[in-house]
Protein backbone atom coordinates (compact mmCIF):
# COMPACT_ATOMS: atom_id res chain seq x y z
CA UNK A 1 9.71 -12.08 -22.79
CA UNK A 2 10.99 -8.33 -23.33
CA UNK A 3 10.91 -6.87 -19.91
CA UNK A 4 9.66 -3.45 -19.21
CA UNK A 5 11.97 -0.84 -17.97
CA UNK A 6 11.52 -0.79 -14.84
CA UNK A 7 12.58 -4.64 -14.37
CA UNK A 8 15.64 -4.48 -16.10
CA UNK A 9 17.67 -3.63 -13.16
CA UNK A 10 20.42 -5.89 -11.17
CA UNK A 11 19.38 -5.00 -7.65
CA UNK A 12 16.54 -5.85 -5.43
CA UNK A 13 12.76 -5.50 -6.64
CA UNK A 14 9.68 -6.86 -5.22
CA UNK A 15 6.75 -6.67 -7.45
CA UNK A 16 3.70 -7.71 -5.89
CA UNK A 17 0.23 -8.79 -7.98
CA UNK A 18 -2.56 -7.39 -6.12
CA UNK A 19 -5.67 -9.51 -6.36
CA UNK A 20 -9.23 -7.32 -6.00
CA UNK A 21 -11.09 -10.51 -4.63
CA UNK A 22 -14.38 -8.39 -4.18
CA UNK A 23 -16.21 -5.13 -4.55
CA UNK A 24 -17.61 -5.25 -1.64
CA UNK A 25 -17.03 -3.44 1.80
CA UNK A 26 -18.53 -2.96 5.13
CA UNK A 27 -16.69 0.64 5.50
CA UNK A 28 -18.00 3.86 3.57
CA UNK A 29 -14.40 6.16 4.23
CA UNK A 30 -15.19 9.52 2.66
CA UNK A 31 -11.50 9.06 1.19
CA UNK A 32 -11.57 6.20 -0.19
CA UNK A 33 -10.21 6.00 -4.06
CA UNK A 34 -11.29 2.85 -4.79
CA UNK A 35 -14.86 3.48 -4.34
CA UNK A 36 -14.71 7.39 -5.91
CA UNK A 37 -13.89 5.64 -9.25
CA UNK A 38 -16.38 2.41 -8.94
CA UNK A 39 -20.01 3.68 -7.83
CA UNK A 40 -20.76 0.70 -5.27
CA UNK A 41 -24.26 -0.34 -6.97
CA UNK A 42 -21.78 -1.58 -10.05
CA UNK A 43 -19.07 -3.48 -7.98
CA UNK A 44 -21.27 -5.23 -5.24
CA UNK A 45 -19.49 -9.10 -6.83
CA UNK A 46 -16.94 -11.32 -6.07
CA UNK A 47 -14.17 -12.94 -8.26
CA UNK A 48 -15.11 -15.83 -10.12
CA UNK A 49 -13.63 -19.51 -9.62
CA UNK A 50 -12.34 -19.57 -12.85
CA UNK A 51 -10.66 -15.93 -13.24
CA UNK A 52 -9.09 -16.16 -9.96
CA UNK A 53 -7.52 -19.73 -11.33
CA UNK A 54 -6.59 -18.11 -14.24
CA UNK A 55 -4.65 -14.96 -12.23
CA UNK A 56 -2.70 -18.31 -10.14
CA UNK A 57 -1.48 -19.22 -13.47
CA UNK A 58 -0.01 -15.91 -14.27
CA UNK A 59 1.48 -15.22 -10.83
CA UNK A 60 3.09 -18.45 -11.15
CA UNK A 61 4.56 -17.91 -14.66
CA UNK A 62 5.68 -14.81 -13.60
CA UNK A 63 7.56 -16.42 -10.43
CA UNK A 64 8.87 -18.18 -13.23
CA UNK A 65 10.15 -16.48 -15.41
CA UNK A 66 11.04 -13.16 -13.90
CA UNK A 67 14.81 -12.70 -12.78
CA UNK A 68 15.93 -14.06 -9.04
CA UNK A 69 16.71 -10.20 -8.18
CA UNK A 70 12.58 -9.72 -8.98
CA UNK A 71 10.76 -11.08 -5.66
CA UNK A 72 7.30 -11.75 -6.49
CA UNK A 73 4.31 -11.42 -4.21
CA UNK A 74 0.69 -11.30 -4.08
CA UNK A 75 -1.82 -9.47 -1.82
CA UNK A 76 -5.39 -9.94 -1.35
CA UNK A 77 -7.84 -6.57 -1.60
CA UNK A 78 -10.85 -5.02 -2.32
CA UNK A 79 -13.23 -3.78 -1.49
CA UNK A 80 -12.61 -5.92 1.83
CA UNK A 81 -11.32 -9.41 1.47
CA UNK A 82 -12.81 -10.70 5.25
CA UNK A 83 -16.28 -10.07 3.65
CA UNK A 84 -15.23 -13.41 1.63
CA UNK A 85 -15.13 -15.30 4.48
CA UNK A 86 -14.04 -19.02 4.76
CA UNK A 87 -13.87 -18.07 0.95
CA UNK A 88 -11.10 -16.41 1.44
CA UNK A 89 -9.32 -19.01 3.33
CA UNK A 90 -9.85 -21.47 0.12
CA UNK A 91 -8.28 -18.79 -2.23
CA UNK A 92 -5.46 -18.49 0.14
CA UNK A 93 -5.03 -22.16 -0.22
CA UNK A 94 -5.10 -22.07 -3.78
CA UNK A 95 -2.83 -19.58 -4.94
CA UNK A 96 -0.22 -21.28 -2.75
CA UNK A 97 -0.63 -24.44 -4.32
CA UNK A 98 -0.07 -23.00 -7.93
CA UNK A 99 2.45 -20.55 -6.93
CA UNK A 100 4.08 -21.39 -3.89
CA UNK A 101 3.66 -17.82 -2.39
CA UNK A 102 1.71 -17.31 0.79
CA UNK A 103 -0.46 -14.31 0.00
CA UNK A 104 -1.42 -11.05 2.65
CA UNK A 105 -4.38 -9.52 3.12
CA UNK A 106 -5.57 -6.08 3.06
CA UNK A 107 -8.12 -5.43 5.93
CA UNK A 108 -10.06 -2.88 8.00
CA UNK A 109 -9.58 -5.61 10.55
CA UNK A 110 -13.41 -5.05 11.84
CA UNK A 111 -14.56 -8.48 11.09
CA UNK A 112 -11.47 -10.22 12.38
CA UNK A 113 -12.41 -12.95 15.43
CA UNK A 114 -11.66 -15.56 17.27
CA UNK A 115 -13.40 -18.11 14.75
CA UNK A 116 -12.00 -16.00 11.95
CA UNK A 117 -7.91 -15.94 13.35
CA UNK A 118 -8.15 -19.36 14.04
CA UNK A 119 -9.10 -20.51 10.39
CA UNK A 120 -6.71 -18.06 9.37
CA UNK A 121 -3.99 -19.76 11.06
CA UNK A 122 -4.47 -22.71 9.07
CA UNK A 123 -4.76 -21.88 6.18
CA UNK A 124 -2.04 -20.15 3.49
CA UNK A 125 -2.96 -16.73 4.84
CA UNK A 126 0.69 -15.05 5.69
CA UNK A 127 -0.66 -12.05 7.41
CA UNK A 128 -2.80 -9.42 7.65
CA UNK A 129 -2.53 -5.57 6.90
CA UNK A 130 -4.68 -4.00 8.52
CA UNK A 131 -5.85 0.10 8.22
CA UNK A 132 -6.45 1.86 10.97
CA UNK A 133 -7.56 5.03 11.57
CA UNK A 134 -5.85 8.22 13.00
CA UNK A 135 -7.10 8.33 16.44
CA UNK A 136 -7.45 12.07 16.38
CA UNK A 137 -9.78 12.14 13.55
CA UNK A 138 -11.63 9.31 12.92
CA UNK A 139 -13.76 9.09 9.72
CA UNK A 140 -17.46 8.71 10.00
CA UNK A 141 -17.77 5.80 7.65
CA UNK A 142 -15.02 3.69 9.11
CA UNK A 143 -14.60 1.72 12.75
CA UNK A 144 -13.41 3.00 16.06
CA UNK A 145 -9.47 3.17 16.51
CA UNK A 146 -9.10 1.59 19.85
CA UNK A 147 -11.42 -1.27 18.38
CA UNK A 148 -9.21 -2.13 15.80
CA UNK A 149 -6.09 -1.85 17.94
CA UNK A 150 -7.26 -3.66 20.37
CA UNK A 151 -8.01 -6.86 17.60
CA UNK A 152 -4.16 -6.13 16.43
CA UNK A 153 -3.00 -6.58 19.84
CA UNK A 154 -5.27 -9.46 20.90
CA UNK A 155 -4.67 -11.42 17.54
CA UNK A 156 -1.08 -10.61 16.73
CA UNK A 157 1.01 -13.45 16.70
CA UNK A 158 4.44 -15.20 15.63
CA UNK A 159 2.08 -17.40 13.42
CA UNK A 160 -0.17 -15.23 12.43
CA UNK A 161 1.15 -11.45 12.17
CA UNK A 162 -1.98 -9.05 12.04
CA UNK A 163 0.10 -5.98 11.39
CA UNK A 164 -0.91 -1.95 10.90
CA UNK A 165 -1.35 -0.76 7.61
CA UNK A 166 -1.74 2.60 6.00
CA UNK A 167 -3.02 5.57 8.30
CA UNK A 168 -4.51 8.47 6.64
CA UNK A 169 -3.10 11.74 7.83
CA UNK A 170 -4.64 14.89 6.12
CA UNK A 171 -2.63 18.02 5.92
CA UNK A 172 -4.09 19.62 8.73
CA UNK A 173 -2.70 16.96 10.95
CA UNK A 174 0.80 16.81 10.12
CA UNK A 175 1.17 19.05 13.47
CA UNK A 176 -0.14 15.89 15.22
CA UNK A 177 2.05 13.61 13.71
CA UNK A 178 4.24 12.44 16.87
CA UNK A 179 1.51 12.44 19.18
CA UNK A 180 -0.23 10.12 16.52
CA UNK A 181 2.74 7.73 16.56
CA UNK A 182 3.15 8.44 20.48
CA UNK A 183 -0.57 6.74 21.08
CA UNK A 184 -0.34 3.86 18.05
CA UNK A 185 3.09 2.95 19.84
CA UNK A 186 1.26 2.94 23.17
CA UNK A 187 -1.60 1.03 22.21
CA UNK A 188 -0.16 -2.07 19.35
CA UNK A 189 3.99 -1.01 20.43
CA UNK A 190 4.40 -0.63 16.86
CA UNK A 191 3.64 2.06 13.98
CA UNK A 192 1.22 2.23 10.79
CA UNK A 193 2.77 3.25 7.41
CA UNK A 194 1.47 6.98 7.54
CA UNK A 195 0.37 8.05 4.36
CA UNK A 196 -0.57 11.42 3.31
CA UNK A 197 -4.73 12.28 1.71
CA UNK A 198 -3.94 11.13 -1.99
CA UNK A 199 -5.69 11.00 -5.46
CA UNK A 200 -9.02 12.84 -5.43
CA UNK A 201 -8.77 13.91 -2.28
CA UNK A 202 -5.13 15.43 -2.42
CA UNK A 203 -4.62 19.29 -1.53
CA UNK A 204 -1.10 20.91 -2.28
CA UNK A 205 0.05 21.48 1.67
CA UNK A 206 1.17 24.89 2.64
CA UNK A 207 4.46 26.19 4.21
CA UNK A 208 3.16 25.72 7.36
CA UNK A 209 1.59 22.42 7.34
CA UNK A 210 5.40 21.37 5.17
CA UNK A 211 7.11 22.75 8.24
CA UNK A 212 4.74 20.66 10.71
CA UNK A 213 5.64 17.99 8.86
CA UNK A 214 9.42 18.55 8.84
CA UNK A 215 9.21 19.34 12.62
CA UNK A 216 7.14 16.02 13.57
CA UNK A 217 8.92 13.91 11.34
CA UNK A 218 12.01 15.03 13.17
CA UNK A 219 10.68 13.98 16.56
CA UNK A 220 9.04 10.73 15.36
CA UNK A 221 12.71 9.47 13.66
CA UNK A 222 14.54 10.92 16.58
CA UNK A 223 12.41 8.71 19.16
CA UNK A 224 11.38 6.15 17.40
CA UNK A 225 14.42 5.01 15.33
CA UNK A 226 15.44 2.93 18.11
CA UNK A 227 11.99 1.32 18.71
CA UNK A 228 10.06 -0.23 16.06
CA UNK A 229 10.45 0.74 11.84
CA UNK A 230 9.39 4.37 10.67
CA UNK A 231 7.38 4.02 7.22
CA UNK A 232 6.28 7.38 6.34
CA UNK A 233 4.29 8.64 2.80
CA UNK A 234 5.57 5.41 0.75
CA UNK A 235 3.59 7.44 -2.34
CA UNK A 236 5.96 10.54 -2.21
CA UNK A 237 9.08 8.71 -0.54
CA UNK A 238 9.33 4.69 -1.52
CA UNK A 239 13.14 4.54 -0.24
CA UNK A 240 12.28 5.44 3.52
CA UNK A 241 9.17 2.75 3.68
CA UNK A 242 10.56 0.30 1.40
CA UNK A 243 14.31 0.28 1.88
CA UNK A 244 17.19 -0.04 -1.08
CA UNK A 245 14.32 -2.94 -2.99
CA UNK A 246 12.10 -0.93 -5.49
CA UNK A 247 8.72 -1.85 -4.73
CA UNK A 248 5.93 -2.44 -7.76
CA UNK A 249 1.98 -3.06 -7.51
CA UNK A 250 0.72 -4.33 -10.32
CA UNK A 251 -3.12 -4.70 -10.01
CA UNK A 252 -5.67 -7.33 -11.43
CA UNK A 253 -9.35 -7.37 -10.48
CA UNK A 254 -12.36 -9.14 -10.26
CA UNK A 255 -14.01 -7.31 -13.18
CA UNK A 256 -11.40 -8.67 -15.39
CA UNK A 257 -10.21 -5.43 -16.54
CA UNK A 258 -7.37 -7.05 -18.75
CA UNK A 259 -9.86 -9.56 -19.87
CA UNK A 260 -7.54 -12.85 -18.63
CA UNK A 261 -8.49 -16.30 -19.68
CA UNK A 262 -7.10 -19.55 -19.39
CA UNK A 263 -5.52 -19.11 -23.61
CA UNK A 264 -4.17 -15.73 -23.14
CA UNK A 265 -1.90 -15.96 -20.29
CA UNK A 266 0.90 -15.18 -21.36
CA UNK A 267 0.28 -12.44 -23.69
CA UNK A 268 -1.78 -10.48 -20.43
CA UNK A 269 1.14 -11.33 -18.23
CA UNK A 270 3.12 -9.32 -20.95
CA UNK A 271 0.23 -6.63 -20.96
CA UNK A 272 0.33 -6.00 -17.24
CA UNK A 273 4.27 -6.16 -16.87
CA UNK A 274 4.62 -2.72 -19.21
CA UNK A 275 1.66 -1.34 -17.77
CA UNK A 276 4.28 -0.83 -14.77
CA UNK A 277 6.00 1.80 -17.00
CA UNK A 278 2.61 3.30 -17.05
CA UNK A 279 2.00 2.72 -13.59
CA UNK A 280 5.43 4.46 -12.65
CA UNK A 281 6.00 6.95 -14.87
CA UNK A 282 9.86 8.51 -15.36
CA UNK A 283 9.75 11.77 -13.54
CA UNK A 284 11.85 14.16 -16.02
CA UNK A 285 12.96 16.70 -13.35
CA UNK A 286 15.61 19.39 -14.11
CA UNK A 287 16.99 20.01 -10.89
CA UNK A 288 19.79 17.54 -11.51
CA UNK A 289 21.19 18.95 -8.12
CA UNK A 290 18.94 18.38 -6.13
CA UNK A 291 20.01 16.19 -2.86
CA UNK A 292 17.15 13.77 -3.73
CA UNK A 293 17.29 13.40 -7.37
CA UNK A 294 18.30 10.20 -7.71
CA UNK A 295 15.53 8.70 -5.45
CA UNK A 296 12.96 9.95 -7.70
CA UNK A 297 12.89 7.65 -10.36
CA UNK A 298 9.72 5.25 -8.96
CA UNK A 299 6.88 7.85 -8.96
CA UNK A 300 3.46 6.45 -8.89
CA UNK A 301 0.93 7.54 -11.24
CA UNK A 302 -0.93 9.59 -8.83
CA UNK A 303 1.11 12.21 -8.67
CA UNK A 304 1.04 12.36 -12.85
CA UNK A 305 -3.09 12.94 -12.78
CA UNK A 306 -4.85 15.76 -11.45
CA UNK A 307 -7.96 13.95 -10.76
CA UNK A 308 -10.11 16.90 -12.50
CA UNK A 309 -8.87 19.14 -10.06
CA UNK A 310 -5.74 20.26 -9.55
CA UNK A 311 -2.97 20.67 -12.58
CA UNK A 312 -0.15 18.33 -13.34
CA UNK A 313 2.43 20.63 -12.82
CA UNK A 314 0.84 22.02 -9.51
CA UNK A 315 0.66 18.74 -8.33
CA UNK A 316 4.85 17.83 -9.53
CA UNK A 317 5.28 20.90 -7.53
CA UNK A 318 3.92 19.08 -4.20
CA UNK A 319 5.44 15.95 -4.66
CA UNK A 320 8.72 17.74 -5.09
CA UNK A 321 8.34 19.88 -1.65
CA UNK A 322 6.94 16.63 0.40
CA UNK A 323 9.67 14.51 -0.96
CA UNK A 324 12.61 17.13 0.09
CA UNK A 325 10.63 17.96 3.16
CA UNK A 326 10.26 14.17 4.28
CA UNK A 327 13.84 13.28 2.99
CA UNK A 328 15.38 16.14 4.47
CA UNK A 329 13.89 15.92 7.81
CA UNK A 330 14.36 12.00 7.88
CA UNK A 331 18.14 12.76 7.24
CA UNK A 332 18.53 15.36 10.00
CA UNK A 333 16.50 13.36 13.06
CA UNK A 334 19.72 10.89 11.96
CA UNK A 335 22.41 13.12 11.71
CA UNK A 336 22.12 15.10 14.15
CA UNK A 337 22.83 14.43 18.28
CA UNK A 338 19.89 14.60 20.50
């Protein structure tokens, strides 16, 4: 198998298969992506027995086949997987029998339990991601902050991590960034990955909200670097959430949207391999001396559409100040003395 560019290198990658187990979800964010593209009256299923088998299959021939330097995972979404219930436990199960990787789940974390954790803890589940919520501005169509945090701290475990996901944080609260990771740290003793109002919803920031952003990302390296791992806009930044690995998402669904069966395997696997150089487009910038040039090579599609809204090279143009804001700010908390 010809692999696609973004493959072909020597060092670390992790590419992780992300399985949409269901369209359906007991949260209605007013940001949410997913559900801006899929009206909810057209996505209220599950994935089918036999397509989810078929996905397995593919995982495992790519575990297979991909070079050792390519670690290969696989996440559960949606929609919202815990809607599945002891469902979801069985497809846990299964995908570890064919592939030998213990999948994650994507969560709100609202219909996490007792009942629920236990199962969980016997079954192939590794862990759970779960969202939260800033707790300065909670959205009206998702749960309560302190709710969810309190089910992260009451069901985190050595056996079981239930671990904080992605946390929304709009422009307008980049000035609130540290006292946002000042209250997560004092409720779970850990942070979210904080990741900025993306696809529809993005709005260029302005030079104020960049220099909140610089100024609290300062202050949240400088007393935090010490304390518990900084992940910070892994969409405009993937080497400060993600480390030296790359890190890939390459997406299959429930609707079948690359129209797997159990004969085609191996030509889809092919299929949704290059779609990664779609995915993650080459970002031809001309500022060849620019500090951060050479981290700029994974760019996720995102920042390549304008969503009917705003234009491409508007939208470049943001990426370009976050990244050298974020970077440059990350940089200084750790160069400089305190």
């Amino acid at each position: 198998m010809k692999l696609p560019e973004h493959l072909k290198q020597k060092k670390k990658i992790i590419l992780c298969f992300s399985i949409l187990v269901t369209g359906r979800c007991n949260a209605n964010c007013s940001y949410c992506h997913y559900f801006a593209a899929n009206p909810r009256d057209k996505i209220m299923t599950d994935i089918s027995d036999e397509l989810f088998d078929c996905y397995c299959k593919l995982i495992k021939m790519a575990k297979n086949i991909l070079p050792k330097n390519i670690e290969v995972q696989c996440r559960f979404s949606g929609g919202e997987p815990t809607i599945l219930g002891d469902r979801l436990f069985d497809l846990a199960d299964r995908v570890y029998k064919a592939t030998g990787i213990r999948p994650y789940v994507l969560t709100n974390g609202a219909l996490l339990d007792d009942c629920f954790i236990e199962k969980a803890k016997v079954s192939k589940i590794n862990h759970f991601y779960v969202s939260m919520e800033n707790p300065l501005e909670v959205d009206s169509g998702s749960f309560d902050f302190y709710q969810i945090a309190a089910k992260v701290k009451k069901y985190n475990s050595e056996k079981l991590p239930i671990i904080p996901a992605v946390t929304i944080i709009a422009n307008d609260q980049f000035e609130n960034l540290f006292k946002i990771a000042k209250i997560f740290y004092e409720e779970i003793g850990c942070l979210p990955t904080f990741n900025e109002l993306s696809y529809g919803k993005f709005q260029p920031p302005t030079k104020r909200q960049l220099q909140d952003l610089r100024d609290n990302v300062i202050k949240v390296v400088k007393f935090f670097k010490d304390k518990t791992p900084i992940k910070i806009f892994p969409y405009v930044s993937p080497e400060l959430s993600y480390g030296t690995a790359e890190h890939y998402i390459a997406e299959v669904d429930f609707l079948n949207k690359y129209q797997v069966d159990a004969n085609n395997i191996d030509e889809k696997l092919f299929q949704i391999l290059n779609r990664l150089d779609i995915d993650y487009p080459k970002y031809d910038c001309r500022i060849t001396d620019c500090d951060w040039y050479g981290s700029c090579s994974n760019l996720k599609w995102v920042w390549t559409h304008g969503f009917d809204k705003l234009e491409i090279d508007n939208k470049l143009k943001s990426y370009c100040l976050l990244k050298k804001t974020l970077n440059q700010a990350f940089y200084d908390a750790l160069a400089t003395e305190d």
